[in-house]
N, C-alpha and C. Protein backbone atom coordinates (compact mmCIF):
# COMPACT_ATOMS: atom_id res chain seq x y z
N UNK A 1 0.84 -1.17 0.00
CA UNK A 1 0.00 0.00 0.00
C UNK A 1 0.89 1.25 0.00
N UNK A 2 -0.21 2.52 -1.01
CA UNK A 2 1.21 3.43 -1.16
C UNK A 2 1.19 3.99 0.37
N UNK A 3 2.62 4.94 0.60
CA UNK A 3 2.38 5.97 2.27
C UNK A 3 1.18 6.80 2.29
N UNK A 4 1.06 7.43 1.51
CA UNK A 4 0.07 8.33 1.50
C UNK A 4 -1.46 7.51 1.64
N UNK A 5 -1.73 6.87 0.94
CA UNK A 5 -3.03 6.00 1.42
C UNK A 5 -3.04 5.78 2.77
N UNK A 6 -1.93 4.84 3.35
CA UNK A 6 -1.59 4.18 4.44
C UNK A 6 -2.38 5.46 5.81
N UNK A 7 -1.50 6.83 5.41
CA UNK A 7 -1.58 8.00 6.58
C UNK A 7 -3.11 8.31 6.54
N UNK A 8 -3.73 7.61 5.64
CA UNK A 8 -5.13 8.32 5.57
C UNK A 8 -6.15 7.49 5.85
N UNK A 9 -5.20 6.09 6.06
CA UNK A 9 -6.34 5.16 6.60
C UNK A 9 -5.81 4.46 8.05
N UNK A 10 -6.89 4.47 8.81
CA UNK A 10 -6.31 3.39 10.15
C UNK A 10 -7.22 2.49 10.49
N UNK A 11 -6.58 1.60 11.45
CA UNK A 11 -7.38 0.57 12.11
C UNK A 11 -8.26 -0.06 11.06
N UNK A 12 -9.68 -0.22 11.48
CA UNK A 12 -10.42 -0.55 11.13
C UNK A 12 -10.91 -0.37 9.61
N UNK A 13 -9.98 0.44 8.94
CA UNK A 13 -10.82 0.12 7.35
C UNK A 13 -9.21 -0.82 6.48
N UNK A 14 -7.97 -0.60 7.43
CA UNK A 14 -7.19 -1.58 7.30
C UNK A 14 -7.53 -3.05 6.80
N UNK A 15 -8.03 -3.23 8.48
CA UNK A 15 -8.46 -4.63 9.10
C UNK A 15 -9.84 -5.26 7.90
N UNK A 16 -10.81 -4.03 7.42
CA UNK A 16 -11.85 -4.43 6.28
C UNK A 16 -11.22 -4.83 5.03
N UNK A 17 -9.83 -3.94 4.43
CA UNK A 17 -9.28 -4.38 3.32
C UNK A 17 -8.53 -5.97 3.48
N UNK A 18 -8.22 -6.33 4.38
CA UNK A 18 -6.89 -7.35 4.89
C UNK A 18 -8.59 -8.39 4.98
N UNK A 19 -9.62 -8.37 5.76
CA UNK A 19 -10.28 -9.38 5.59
C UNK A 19 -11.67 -9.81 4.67
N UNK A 20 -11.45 -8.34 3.62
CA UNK A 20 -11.74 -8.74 2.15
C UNK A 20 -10.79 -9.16 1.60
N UNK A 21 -9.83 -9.11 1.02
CA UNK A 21 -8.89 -10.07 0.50
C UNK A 21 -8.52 -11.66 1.10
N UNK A 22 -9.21 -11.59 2.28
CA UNK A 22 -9.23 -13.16 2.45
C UNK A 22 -10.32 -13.87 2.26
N UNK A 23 -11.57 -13.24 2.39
CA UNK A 23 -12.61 -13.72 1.33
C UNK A 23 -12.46 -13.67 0.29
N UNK A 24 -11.63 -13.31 -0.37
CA UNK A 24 -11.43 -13.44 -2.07
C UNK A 24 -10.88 -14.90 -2.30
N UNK A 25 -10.15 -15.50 -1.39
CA UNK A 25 -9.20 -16.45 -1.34
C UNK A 25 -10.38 -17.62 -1.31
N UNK A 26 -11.63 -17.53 -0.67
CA UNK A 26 -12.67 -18.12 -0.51
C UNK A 26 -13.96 -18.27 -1.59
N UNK A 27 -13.53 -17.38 -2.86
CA UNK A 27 -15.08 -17.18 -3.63
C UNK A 27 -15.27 -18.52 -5.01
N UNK A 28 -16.10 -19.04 -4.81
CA UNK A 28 -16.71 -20.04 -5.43
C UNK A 28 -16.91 -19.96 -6.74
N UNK A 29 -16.91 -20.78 -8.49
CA UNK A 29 -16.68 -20.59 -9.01
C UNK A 29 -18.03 -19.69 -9.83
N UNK A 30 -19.57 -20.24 -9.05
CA UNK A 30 -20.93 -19.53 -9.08
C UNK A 30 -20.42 -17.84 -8.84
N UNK A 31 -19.69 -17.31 -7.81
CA UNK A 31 -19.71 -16.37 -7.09
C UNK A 31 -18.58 -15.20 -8.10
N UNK A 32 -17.82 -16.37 -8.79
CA UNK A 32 -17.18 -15.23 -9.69
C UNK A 32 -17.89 -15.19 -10.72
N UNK A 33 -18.31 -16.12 -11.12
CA UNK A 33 -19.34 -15.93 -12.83
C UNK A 33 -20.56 -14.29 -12.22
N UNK A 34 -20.84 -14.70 -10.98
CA UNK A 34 -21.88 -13.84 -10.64
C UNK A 34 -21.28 -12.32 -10.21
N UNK A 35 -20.01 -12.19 -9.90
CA UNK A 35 -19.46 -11.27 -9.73
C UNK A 35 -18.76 -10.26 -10.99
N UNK A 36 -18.59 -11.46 -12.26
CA UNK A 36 -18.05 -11.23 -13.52
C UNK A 36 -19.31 -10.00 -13.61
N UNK A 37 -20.49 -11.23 -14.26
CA UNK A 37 -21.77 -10.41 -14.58
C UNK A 37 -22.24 -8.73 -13.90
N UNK A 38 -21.69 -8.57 -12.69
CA UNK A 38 -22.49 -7.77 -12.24
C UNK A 38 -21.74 -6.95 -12.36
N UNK A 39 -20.56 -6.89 -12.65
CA UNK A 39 -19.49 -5.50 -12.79
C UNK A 39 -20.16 -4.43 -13.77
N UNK A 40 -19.63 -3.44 -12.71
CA UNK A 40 -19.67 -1.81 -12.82
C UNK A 40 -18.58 -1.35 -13.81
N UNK A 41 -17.41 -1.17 -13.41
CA UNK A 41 -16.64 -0.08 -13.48
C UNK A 41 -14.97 -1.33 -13.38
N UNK A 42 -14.60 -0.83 -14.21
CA UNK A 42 -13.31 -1.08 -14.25
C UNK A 42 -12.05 0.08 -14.23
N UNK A 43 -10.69 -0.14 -14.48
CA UNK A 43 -10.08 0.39 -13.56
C UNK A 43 -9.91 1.93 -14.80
N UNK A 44 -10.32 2.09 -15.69
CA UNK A 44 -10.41 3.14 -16.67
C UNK A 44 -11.58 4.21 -16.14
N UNK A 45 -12.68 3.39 -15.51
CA UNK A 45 -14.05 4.24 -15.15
C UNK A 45 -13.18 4.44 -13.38
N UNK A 46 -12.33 3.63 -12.69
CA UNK A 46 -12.34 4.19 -11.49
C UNK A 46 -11.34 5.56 -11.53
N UNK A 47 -10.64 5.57 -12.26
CA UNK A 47 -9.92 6.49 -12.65
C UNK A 47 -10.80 7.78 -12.73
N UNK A 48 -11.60 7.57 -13.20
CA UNK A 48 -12.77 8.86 -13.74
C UNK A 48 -13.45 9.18 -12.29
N UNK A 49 -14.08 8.04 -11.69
CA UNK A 49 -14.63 8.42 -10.35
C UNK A 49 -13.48 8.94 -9.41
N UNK A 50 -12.47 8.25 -9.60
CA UNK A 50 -12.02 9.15 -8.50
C UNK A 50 -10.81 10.65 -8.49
N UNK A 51 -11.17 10.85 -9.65
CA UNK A 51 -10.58 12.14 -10.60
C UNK A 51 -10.95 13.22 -9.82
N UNK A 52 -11.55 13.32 -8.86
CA UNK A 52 -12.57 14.61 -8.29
C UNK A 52 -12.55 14.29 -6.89
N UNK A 53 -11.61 13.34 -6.13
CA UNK A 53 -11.35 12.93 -5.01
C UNK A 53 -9.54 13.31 -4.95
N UNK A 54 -9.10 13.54 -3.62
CA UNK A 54 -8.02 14.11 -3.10
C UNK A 54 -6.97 12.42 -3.35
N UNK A 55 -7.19 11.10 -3.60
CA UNK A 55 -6.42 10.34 -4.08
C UNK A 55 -5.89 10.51 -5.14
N UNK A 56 -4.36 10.33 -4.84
CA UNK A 56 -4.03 10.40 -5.95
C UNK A 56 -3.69 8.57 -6.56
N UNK A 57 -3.33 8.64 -7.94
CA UNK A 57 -3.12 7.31 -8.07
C UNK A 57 -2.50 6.24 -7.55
N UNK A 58 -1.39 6.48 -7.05
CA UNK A 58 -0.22 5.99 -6.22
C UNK A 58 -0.89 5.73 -4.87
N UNK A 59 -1.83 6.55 -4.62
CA UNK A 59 -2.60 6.43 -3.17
C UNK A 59 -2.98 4.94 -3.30
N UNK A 60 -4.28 4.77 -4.59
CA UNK A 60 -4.94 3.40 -4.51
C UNK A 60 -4.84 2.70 -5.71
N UNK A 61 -3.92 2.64 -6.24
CA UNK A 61 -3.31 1.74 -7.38
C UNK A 61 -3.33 0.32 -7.11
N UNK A 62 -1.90 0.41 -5.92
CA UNK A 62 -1.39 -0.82 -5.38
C UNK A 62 -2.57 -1.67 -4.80
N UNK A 63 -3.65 -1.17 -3.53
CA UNK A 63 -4.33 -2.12 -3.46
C UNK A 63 -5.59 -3.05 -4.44
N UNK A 64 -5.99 -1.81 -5.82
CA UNK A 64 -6.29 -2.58 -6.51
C UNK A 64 -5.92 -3.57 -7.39
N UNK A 65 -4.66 -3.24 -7.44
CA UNK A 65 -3.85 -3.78 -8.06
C UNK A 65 -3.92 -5.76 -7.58
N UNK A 66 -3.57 -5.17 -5.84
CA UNK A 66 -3.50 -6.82 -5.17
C UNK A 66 -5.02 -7.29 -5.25
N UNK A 67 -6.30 -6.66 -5.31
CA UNK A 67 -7.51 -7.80 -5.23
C UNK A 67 -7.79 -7.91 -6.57
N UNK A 68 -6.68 -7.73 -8.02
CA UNK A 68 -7.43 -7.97 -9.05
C UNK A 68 -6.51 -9.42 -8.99
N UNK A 69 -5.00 -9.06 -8.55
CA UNK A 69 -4.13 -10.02 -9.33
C UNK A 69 -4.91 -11.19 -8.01
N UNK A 70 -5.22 -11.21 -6.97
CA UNK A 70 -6.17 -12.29 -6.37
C UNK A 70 -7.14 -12.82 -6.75
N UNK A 71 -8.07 -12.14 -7.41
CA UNK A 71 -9.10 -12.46 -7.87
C UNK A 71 -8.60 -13.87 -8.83
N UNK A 72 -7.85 -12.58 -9.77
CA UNK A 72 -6.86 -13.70 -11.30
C UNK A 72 -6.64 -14.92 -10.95
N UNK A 73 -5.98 -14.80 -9.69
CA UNK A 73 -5.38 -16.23 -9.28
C UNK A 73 -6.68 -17.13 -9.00
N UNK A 74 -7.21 -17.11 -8.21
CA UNK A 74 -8.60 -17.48 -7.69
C UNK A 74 -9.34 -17.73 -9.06
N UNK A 75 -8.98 -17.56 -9.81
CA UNK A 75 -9.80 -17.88 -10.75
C UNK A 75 -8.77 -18.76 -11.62
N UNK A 76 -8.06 -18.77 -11.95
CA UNK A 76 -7.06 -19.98 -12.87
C UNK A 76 -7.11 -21.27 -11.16
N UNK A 77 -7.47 -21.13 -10.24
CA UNK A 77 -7.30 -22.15 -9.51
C UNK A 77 -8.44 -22.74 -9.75
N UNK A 78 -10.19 -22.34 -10.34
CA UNK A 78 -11.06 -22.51 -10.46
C UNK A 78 -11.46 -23.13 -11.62
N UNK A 79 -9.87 -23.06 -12.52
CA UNK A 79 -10.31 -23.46 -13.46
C UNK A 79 -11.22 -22.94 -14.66
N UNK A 80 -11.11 -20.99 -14.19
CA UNK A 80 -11.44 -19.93 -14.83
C UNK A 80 -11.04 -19.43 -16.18
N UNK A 81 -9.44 -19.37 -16.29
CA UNK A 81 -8.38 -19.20 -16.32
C UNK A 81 -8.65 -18.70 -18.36
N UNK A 82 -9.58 -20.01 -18.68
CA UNK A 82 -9.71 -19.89 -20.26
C UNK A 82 -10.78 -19.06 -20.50
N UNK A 83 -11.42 -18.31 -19.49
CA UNK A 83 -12.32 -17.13 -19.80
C UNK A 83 -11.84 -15.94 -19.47
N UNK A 84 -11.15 -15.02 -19.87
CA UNK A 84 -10.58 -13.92 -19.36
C UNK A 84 -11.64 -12.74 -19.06
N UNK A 85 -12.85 -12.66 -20.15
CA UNK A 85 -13.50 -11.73 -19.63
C UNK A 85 -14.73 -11.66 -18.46
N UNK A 86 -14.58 -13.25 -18.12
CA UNK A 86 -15.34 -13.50 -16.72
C UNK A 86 -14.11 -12.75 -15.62
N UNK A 87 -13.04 -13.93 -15.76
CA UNK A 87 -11.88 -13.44 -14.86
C UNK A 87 -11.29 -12.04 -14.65
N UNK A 88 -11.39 -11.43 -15.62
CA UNK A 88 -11.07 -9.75 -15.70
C UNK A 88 -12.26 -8.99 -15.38
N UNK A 89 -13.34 -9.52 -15.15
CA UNK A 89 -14.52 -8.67 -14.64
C UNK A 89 -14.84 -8.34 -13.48
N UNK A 90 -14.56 -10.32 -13.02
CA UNK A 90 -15.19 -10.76 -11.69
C UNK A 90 -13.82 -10.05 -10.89
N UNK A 91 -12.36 -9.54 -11.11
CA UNK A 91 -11.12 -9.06 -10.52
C UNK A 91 -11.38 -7.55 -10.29
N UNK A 92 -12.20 -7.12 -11.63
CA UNK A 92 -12.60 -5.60 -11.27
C UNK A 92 -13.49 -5.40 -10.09
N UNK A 93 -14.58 -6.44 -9.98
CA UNK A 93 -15.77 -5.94 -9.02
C UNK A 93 -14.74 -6.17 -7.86
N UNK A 94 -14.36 -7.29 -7.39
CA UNK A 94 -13.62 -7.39 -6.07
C UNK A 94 -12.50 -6.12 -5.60
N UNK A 95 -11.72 -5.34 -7.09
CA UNK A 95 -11.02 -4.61 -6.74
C UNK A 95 -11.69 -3.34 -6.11
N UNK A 96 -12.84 -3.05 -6.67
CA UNK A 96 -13.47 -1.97 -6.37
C UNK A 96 -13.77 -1.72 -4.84
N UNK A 97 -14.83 -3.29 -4.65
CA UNK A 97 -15.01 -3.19 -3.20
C UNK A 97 -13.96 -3.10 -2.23
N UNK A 98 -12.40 -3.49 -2.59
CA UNK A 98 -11.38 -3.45 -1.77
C UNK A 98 -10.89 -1.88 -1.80
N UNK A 99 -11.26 -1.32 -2.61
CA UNK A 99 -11.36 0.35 -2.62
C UNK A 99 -12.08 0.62 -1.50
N UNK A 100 -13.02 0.84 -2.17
CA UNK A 100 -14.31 1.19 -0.90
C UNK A 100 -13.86 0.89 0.90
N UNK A 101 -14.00 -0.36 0.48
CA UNK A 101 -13.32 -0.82 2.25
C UNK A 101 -11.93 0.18 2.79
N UNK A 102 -11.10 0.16 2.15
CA UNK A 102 -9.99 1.41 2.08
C UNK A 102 -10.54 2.92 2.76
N UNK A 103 -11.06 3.35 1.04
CA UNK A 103 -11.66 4.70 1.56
C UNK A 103 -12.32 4.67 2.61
N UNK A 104 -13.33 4.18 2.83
CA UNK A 104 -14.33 4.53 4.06
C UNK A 104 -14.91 5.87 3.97
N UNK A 105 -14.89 6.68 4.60
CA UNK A 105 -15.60 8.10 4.84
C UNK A 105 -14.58 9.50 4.15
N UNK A 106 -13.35 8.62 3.17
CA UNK A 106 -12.95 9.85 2.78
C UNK A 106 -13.40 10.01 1.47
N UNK A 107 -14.10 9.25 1.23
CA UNK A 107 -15.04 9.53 -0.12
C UNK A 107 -16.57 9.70 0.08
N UNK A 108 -17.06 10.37 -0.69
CA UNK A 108 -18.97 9.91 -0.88
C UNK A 108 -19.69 9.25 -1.02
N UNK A 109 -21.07 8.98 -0.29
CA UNK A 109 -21.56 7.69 -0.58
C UNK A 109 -21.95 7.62 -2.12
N UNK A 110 -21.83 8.24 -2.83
CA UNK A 110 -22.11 8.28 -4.32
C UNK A 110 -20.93 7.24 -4.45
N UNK A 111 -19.49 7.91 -4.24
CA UNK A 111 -18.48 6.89 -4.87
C UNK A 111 -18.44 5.61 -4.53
N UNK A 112 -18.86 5.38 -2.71
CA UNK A 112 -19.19 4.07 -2.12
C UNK A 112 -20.12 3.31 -3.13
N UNK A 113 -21.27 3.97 -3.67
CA UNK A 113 -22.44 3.22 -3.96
C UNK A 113 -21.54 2.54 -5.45
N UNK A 114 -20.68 3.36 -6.20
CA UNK A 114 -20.19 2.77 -7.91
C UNK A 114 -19.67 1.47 -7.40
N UNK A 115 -18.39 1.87 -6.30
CA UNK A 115 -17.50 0.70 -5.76
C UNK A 115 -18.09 -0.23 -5.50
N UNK A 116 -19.13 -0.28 -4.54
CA UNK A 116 -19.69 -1.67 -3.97
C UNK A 116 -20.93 -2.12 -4.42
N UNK A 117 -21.63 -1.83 -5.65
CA UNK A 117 -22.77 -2.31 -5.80
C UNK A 117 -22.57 -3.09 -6.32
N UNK A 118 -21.74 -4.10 -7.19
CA UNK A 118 -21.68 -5.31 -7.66
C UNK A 118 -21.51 -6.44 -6.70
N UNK A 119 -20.29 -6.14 -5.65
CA UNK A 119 -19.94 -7.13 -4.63
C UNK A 119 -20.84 -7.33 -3.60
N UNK A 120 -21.83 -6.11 -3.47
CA UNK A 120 -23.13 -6.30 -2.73
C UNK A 120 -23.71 -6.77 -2.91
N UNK A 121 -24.69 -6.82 -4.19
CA UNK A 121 -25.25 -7.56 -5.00
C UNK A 121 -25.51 -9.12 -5.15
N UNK A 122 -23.98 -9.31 -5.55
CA UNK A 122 -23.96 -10.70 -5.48
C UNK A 122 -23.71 -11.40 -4.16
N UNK A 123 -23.31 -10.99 -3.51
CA UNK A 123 -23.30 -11.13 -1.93
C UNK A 123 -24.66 -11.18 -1.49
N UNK A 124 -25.47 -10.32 -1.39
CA UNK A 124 -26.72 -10.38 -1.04
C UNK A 124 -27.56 -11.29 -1.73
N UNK A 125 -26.90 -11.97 -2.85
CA UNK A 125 -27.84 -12.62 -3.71
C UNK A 125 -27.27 -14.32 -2.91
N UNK A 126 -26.02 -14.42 -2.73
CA UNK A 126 -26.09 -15.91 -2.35
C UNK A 126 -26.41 -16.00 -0.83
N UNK A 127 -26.28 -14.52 -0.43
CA UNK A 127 -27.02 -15.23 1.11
C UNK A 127 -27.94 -15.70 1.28
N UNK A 128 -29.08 -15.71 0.59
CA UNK A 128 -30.45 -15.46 0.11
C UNK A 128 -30.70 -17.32 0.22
């Protein structure tokens, strides 16, 4: 994570990024097809959302960076691996929400709502 992110986040939205990325380590092969599908925004549109926020890139690069290349993996372990645009979708939605968990309250719930409405979504859909 870059310094500057790091100084702007503590404790507890830490501890949310560190134990979303270990549910990533956990998502089922239903849960990425369903996570593929529901994607928002990839890392060209997060760029745009967060163009008008005090992050700079270097701020939140790196951690999207780590829940896409997790996702990736998680998905060639799944046996994903020969669909890239499931696997590159379902890596965007997870990266986003690992944003979100990050930011916390230094962004808007507008930007909260782009970030996490896919991983919600399908989340809310297999609890069900």
């Amino acid at each position: 994570m870059a310094e500057s992110l790091a100084a702007s986040v503590r404790g507890l939205r830490i501890e949310a990024f560190e134990a979303h990325l270990a549910r990533l380590e956990t998502l089922t092969v239903r849960e990425l097809v369903a996570l593929s599908k529901a994607r928002r925004l990839g890392l060209t549109e997060v760029f745009d959302v967060l163009a008008d926020t005090d992050f700079l890139v270097g701020d939140w690069h790196p951690a999207w960076r780590e829940a896409h290349e997790t996702v990736r993996r998680v998905c060639a372990e799944r046996g994903l691996d020969g669909l890239p645009i499931v696997c590159d979708a379902a890596a965007d939605a997870a990266a986003c929400q690992a944003l979100a968990r990050l930011f916390g309250s230094d962004v808007g719930i507008d930007i909260h709502v782009k970030l996490s409405e896919p991983w919600r979504f399908v989340m809310e859909r297999g609890a069900r």
